[in-house]
Protein backbone atom coordinates (compact mmCIF):
# COMPACT_ATOMS: atom_id res chain seq x y z
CA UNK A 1 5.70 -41.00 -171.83
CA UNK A 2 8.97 -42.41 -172.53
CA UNK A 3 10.20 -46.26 -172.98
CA UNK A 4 12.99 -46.37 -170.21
CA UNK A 5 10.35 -44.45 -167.83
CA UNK A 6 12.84 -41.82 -167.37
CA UNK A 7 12.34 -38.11 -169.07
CA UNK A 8 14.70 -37.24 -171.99
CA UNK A 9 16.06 -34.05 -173.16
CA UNK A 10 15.92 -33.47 -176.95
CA UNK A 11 17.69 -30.84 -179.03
CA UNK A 12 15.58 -30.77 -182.41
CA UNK A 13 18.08 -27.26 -183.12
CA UNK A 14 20.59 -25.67 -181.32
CA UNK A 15 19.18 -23.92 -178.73
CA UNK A 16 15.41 -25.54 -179.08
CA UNK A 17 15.53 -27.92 -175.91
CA UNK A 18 12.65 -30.44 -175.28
CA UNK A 19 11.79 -32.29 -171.78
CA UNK A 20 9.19 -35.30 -171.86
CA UNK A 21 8.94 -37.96 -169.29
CA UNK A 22 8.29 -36.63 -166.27
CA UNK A 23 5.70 -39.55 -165.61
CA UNK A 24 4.04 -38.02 -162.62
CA UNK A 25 7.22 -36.42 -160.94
CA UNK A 26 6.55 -33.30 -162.44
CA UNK A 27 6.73 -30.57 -160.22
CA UNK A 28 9.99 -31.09 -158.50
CA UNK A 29 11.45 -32.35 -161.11
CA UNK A 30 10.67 -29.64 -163.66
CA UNK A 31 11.99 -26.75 -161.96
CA UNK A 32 15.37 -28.47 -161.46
CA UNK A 33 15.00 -29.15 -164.96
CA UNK A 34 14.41 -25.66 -165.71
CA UNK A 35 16.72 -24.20 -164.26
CA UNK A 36 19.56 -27.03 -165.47
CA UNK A 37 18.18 -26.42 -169.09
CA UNK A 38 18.36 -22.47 -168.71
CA UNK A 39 22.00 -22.88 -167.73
CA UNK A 40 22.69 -24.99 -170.96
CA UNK A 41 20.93 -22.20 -172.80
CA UNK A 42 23.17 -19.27 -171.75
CA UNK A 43 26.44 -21.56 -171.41
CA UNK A 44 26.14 -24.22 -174.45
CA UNK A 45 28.13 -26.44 -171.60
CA UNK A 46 26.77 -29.82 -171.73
CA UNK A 47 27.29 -31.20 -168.26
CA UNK A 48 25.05 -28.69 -166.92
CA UNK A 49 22.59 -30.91 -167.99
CA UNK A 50 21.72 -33.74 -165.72
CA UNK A 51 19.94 -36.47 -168.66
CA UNK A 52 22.11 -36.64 -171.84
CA UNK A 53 20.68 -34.93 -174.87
CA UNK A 54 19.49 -37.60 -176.79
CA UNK A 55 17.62 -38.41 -180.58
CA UNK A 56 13.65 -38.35 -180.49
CA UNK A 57 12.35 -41.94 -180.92
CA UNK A 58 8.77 -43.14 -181.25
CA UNK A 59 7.26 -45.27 -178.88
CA UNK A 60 6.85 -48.43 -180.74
CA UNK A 61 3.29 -49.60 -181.71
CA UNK A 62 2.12 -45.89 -180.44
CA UNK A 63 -0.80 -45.94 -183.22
CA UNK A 64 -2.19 -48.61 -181.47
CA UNK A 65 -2.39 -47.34 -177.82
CA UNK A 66 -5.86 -46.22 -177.41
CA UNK A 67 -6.34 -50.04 -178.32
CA UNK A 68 -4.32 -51.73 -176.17
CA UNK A 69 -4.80 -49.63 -172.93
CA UNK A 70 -8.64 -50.04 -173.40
CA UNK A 71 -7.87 -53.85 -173.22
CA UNK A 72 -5.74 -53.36 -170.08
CA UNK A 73 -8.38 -51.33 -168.46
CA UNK A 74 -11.19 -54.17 -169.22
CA UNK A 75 -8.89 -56.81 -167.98
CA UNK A 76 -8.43 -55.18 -164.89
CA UNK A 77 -12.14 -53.98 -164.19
CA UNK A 78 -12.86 -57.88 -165.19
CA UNK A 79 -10.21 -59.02 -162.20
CA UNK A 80 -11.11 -56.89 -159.88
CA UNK A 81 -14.41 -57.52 -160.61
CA UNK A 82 -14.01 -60.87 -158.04
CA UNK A 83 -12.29 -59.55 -155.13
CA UNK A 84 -14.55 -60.00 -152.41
CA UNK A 85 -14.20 -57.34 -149.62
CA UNK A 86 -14.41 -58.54 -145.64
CA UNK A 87 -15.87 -56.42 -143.20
């Protein structure tokens, strides 16, 4: 998962690429990715890449997620808990 919702390409070391984000757009996107990030590989050319290369950042207030999703997912069951269906 990534802030911006958008997947990121990370270079921890040269040649040592890293995807994340592909937040459900996976398949498609991933082997264009692939085959973008191979070309970088063999070519060390930079605008083969289609996302910039850019640092690794945490997601802020990560340690707390398990908390604050289980929240979310109460407060929704809890709304949707009135919605009357019509038949």
């Amino acid at each position: 998962m990534t802030g911006d919702f958008l997947p990121h390409l990370h270079e921890p070391e040269p040649g040592l690429l890293i995807d994340i984000g592909c937040m459900g757009r996976g398949v498609g996107l991933q082997t264009a990715m692939g085959a973008a990030m191979a070309d970088y590989i063999l070519s060390n050319r930079l605008e083969t890449l289609p996302f910039p290369i850019v640092p690794i950042k945490p997601l802020p207030l990560h340690r707390f997620h398990l908390a604050y999703v289980s929240a979310l997912i109460a407060w929704y069951r809890l709304t949707d808990g009135g919605v009357k269906v019509v038949h």
